[in-house]
PDB file of N, CA and C in Angstrom:
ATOM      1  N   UNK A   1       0.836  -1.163   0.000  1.00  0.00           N
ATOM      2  CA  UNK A   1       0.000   0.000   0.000  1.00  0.00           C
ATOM      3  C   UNK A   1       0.890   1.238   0.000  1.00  0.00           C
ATOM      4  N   UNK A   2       0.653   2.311  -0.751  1.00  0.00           N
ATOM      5  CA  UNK A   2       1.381   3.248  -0.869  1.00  0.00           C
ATOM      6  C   UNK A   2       1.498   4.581   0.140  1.00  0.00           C
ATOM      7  N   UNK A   3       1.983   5.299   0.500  1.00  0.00           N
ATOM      8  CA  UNK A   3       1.717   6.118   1.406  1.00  0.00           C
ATOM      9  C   UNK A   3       0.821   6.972   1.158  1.00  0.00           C
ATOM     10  N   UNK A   4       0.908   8.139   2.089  1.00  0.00           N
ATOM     11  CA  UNK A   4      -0.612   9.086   2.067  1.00  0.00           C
ATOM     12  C   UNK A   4       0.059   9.880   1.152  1.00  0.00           C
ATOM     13  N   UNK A   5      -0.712  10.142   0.600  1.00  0.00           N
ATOM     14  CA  UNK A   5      -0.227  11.946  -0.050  1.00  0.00           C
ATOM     15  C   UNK A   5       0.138  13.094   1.066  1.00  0.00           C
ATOM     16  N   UNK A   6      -0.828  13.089   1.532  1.00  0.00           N
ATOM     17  CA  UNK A   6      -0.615  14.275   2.390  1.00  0.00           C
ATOM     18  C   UNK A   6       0.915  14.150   3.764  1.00  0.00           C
ATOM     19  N   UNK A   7       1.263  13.143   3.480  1.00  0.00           N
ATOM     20  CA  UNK A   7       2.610  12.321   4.177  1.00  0.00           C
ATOM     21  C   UNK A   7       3.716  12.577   3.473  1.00  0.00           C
ATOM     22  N   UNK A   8       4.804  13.280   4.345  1.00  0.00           N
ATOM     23  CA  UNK A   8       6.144  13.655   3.860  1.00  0.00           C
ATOM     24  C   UNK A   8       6.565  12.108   3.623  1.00  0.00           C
ATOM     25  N   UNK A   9       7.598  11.899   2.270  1.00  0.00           N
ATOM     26  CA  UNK A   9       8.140  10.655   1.849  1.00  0.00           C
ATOM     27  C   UNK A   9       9.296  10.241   2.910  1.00  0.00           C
ATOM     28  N   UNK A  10       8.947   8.927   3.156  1.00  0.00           N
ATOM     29  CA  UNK A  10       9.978   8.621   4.391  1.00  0.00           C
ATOM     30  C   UNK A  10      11.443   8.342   4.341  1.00  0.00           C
ATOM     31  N   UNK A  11      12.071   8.665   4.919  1.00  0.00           N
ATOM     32  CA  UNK A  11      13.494   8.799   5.053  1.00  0.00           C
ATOM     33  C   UNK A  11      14.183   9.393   6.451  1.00  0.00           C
ATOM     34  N   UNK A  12      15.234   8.658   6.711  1.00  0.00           N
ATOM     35  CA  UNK A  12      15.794   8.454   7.820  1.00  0.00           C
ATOM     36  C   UNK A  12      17.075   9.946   7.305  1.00  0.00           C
ATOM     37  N   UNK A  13      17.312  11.036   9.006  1.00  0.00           N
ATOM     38  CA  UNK A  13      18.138  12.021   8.456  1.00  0.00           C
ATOM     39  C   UNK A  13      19.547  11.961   8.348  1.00  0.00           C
ATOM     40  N   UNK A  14      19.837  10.540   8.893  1.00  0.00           N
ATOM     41  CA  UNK A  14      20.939  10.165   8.901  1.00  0.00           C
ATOM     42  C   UNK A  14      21.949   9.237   7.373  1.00  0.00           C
ATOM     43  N   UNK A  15      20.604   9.080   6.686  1.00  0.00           N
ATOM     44  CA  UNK A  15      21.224   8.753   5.538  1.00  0.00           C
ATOM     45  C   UNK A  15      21.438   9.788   4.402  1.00  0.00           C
ATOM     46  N   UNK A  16      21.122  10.894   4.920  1.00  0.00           N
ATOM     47  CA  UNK A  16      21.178  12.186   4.396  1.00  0.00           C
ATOM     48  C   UNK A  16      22.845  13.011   4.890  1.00  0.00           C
ATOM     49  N   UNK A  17      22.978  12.455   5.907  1.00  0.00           N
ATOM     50  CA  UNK A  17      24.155  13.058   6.640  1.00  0.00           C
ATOM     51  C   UNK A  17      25.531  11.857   5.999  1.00  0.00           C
ATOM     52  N   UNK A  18      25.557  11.015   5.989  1.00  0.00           N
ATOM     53  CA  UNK A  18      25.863   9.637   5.671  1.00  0.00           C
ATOM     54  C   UNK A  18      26.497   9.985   4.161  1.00  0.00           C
ATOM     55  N   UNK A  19      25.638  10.508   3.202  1.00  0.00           N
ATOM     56  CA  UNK A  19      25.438  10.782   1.937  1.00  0.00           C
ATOM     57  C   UNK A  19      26.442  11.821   1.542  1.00  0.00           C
ATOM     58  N   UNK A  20      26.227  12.806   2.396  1.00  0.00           N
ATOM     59  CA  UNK A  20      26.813  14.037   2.295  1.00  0.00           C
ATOM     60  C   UNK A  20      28.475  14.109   3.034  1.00  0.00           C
ATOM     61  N   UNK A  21      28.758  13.264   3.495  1.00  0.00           N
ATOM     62  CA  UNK A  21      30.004  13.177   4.340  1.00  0.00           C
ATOM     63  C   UNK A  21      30.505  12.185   3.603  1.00  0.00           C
ATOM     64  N   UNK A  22      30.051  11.145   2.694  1.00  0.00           N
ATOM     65  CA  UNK A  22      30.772  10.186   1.855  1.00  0.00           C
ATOM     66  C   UNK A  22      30.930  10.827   0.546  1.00  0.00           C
ATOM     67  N   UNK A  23      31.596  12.022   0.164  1.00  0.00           N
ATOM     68  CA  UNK A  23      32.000  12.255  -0.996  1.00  0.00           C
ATOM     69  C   UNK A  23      32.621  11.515  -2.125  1.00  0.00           C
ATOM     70  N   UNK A  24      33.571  10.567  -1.488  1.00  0.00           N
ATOM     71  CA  UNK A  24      34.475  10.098  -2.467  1.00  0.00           C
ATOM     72  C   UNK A  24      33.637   8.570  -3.334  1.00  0.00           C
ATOM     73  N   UNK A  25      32.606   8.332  -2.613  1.00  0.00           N
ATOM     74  CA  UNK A  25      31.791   7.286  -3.211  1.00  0.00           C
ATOM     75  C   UNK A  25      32.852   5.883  -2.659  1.00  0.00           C
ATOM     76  N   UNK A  26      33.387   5.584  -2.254  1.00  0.00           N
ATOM     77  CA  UNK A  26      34.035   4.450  -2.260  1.00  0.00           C
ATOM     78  C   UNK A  26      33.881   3.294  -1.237  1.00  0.00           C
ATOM     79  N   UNK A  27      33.293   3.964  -0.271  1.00  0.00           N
ATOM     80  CA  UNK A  27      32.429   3.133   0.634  1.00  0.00           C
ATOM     81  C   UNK A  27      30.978   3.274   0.444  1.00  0.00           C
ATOM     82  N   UNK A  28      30.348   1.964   0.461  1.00  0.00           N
ATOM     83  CA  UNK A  28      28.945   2.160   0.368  1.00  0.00           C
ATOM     84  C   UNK A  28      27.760   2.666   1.516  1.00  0.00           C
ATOM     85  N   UNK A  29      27.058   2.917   1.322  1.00  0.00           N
ATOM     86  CA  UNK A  29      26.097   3.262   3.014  1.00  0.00           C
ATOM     87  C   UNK A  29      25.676   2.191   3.235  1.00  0.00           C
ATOM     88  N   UNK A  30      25.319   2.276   4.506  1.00  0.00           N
ATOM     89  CA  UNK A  30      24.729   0.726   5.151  1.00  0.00           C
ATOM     90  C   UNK A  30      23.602   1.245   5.217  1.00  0.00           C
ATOM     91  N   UNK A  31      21.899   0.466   5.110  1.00  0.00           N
ATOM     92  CA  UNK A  31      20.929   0.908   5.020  1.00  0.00           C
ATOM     93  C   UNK A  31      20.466  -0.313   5.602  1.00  0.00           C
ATOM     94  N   UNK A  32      19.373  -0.080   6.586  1.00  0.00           N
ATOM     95  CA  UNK A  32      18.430  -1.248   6.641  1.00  0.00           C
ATOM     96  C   UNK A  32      16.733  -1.067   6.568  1.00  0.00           C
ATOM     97  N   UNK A  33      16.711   0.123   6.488  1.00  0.00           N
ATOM     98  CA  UNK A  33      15.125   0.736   5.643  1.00  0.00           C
ATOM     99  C   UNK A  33      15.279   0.431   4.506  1.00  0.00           C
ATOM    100  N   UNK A  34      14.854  -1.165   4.108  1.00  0.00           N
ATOM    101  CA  UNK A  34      13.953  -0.544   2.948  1.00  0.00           C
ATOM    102  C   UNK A  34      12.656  -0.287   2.510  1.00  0.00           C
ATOM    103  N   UNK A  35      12.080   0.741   3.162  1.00  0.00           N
ATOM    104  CA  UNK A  35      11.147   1.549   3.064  1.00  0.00           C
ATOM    105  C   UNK A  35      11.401   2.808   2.747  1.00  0.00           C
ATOM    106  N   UNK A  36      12.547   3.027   2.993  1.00  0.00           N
ATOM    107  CA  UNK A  36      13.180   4.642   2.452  1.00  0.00           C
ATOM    108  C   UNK A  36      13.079   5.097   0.883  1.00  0.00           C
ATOM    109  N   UNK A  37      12.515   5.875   0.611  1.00  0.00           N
ATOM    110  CA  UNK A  37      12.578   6.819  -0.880  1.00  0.00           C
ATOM    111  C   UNK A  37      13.736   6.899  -0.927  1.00  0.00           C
ATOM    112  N   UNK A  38      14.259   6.707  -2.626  1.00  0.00           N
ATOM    113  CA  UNK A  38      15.190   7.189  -3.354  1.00  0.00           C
ATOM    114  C   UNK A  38      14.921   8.270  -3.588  1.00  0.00           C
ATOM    115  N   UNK A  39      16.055   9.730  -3.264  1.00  0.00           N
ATOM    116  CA  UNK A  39      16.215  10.899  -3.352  1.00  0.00           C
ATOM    117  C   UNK A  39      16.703  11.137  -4.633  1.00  0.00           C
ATOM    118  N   UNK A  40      16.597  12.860  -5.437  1.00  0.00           N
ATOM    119  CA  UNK A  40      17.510  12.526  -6.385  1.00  0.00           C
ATOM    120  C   UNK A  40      18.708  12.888  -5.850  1.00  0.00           C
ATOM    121  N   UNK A  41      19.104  13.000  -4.671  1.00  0.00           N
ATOM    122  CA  UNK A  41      20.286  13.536  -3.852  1.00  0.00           C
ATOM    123  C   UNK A  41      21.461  12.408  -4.130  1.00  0.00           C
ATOM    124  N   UNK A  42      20.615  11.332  -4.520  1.00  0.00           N
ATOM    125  CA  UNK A  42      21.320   9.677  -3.922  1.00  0.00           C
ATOM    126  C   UNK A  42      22.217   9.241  -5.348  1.00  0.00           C
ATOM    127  N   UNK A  43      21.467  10.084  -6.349  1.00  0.00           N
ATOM    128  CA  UNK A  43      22.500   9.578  -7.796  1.00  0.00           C
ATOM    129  C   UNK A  43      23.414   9.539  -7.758  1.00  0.00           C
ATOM    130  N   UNK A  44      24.501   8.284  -8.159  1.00  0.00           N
ATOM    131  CA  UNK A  44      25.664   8.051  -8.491  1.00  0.00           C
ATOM    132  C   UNK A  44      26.674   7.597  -6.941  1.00  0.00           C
ATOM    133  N   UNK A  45      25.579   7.556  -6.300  1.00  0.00           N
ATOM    134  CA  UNK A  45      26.126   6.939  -4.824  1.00  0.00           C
ATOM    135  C   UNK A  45      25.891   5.721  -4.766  1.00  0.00           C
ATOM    136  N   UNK A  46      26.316   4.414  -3.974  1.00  0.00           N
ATOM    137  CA  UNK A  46      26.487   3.052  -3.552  1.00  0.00           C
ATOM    138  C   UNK A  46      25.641   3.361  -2.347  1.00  0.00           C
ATOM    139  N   UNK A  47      25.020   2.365  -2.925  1.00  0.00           N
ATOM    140  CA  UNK A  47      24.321   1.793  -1.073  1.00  0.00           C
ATOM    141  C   UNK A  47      24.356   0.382  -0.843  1.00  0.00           C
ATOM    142  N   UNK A  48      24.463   0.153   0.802  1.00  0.00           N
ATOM    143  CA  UNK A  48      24.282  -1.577   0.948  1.00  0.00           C
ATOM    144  C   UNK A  48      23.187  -1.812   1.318  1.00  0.00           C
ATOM    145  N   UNK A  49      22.291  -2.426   0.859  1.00  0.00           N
ATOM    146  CA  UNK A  49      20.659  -2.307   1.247  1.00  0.00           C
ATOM    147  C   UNK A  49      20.911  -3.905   1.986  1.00  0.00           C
ATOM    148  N   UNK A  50      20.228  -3.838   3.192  1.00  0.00           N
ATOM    149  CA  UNK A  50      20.091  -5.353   3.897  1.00  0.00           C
ATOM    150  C   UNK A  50      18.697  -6.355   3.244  1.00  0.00           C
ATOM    151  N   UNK A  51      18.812  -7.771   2.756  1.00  0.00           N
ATOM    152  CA  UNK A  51      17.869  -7.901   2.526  1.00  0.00           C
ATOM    153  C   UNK A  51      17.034  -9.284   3.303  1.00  0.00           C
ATOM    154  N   UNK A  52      17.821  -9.068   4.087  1.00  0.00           N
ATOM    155  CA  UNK A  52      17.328  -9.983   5.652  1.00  0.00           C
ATOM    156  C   UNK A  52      17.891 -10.979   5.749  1.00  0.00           C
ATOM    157  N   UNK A  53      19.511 -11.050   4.930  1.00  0.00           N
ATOM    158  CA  UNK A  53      20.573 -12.385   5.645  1.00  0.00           C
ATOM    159  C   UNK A  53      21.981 -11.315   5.502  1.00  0.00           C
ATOM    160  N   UNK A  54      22.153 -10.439   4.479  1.00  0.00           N
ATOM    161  CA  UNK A  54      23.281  -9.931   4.040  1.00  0.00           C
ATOM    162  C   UNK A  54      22.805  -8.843   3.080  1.00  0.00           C
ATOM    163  N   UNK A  55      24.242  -8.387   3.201  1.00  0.00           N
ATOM    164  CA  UNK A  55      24.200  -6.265   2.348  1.00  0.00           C
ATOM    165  C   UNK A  55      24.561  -6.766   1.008  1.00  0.00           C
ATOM    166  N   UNK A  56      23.529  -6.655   0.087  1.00  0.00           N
ATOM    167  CA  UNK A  56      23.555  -6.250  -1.321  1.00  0.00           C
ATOM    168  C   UNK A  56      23.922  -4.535  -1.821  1.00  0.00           C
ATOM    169  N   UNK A  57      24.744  -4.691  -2.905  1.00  0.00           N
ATOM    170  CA  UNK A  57      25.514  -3.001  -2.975  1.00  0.00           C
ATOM    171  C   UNK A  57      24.306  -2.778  -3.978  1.00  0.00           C
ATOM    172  N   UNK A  58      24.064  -1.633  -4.232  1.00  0.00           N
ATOM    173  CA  UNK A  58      23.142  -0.930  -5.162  1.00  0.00           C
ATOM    174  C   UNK A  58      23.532   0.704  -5.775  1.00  0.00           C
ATOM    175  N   UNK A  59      23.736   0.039  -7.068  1.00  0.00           N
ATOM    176  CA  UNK A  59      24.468   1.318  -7.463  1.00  0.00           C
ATOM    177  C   UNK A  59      23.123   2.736  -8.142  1.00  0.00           C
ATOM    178  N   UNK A  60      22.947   3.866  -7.343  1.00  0.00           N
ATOM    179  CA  UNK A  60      21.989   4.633  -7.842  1.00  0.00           C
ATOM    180  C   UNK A  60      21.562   5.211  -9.231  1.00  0.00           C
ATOM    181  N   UNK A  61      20.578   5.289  -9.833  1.00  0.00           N
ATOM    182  CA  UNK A  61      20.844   6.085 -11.342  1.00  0.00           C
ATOM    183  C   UNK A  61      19.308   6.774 -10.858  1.00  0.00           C
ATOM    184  N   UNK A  62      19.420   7.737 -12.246  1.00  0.00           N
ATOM    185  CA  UNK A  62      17.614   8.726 -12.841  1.00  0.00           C
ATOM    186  C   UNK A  62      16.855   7.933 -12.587  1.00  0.00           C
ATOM    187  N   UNK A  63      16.745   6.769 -13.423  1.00  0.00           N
ATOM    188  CA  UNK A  63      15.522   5.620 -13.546  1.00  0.00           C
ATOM    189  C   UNK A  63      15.130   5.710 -11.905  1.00  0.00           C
ATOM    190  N   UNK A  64      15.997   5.546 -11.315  1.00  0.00           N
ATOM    191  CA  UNK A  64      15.530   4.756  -9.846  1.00  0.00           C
ATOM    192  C   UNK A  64      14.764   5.454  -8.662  1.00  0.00           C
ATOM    193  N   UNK A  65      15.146   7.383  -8.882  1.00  0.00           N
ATOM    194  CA  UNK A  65      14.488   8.072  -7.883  1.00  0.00           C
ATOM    195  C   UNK A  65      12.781   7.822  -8.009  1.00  0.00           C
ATOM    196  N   UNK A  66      12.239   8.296  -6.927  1.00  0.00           N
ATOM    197  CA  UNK A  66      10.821   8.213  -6.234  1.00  0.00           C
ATOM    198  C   UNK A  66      10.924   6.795  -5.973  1.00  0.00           C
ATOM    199  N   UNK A  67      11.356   5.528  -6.217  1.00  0.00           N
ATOM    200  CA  UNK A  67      11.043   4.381  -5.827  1.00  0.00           C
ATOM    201  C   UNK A  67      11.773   4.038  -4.474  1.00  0.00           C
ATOM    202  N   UNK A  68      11.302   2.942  -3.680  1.00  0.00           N
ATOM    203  CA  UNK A  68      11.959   2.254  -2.548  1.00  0.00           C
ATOM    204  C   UNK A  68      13.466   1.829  -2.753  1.00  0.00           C
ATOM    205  N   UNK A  69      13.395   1.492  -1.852  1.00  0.00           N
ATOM    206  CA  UNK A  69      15.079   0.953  -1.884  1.00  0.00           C
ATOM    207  C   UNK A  69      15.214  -0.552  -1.934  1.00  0.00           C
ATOM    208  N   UNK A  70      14.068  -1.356  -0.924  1.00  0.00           N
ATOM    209  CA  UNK A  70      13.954  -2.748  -1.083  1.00  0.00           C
ATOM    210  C   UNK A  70      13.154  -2.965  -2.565  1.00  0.00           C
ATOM    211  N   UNK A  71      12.870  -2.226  -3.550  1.00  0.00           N
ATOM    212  CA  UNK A  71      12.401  -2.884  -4.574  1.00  0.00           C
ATOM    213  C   UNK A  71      13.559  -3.073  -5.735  1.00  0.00           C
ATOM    214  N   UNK A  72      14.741  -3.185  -5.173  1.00  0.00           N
ATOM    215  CA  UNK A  72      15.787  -3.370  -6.310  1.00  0.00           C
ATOM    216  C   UNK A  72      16.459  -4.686  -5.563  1.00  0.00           C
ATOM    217  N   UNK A  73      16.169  -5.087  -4.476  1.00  0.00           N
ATOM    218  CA  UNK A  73      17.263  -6.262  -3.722  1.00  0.00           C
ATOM    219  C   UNK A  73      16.161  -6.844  -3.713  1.00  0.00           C
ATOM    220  N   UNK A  74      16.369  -8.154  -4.102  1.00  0.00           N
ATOM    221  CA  UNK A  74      15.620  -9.491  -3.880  1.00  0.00           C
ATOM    222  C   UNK A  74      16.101 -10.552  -2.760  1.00  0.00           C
ATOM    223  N   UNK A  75      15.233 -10.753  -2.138  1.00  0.00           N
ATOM    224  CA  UNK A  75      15.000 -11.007  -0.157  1.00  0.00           C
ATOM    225  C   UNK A  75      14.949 -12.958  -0.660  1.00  0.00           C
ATOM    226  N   UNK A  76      14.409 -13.163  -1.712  1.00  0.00           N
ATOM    227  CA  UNK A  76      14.324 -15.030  -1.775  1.00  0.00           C
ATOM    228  C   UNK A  76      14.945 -15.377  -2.718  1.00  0.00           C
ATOM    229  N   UNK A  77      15.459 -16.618  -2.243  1.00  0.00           N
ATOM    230  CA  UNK A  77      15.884 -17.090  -3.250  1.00  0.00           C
ATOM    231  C   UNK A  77      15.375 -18.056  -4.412  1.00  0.00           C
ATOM    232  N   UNK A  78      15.846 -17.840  -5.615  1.00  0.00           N
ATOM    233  CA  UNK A  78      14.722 -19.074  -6.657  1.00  0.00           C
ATOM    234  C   UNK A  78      15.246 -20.385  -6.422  1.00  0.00           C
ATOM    235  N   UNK A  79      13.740 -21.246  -6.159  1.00  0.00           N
ATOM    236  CA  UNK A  79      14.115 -22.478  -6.272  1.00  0.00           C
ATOM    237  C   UNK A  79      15.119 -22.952  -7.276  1.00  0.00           C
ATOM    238  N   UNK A  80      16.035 -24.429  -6.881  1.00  0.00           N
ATOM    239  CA  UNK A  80      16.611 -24.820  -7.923  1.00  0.00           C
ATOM    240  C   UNK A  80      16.232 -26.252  -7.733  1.00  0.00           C
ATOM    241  N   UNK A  81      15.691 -26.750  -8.776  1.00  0.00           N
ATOM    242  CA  UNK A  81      15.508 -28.251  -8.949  1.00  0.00           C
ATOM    243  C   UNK A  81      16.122 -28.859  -9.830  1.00  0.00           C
ATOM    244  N   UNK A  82      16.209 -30.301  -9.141  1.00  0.00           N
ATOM    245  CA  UNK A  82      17.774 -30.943  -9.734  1.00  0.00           C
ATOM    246  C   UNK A  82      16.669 -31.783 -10.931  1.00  0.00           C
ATOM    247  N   UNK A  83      17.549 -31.834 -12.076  1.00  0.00           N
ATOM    248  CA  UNK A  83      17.024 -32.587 -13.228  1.00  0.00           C
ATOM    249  C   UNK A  83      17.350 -34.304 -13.198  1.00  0.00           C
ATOM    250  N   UNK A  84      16.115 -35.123 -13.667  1.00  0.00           N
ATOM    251  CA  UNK A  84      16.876 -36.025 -12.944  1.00  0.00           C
ATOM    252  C   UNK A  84      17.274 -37.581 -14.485  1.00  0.00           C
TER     253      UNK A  84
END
């Protein structure tokens, strides 16, 4: 379900601070909201998004602002069945 309209888009201010103090891009942010909006603040930055065993890196682009952050890391894994 999507948020309210009348509801500021959610985001934590520390990944804002995080963002802005990692200039050189070379470490990624650690994130474990993913419920957080992609900013367009966030282009061309690394993030490690948690997706409930381990940090997947996620590299930002255009395409990706207004969307979540957990909708680019996939949380299951695909079955594999053995051929027999």
């Amino acid at each position: 379900m999507p948020r309210s309209t009348w509801k500021n888009p959610f985001s934590e201010n520390q990944i804002f601070k995080d963002s802005h103090s990692n200039l050189d891009n070379k470490k990624p942010i650690k994130l474990l909201n993913r419920h957080t909006i992609i900013f367009p603040a966030f282009i061309g930055k690394t993030f490690s998004v948690h997706n409930g065993k381990n940090f997947v890196n996620v590299q930002i682009s255009e395409k990706m602002v207004g969307y979540k952050f957990g909708e680019f890391v996939i949380t299951r894994k695909k079955a594999i069945h053995k051929k027999k």
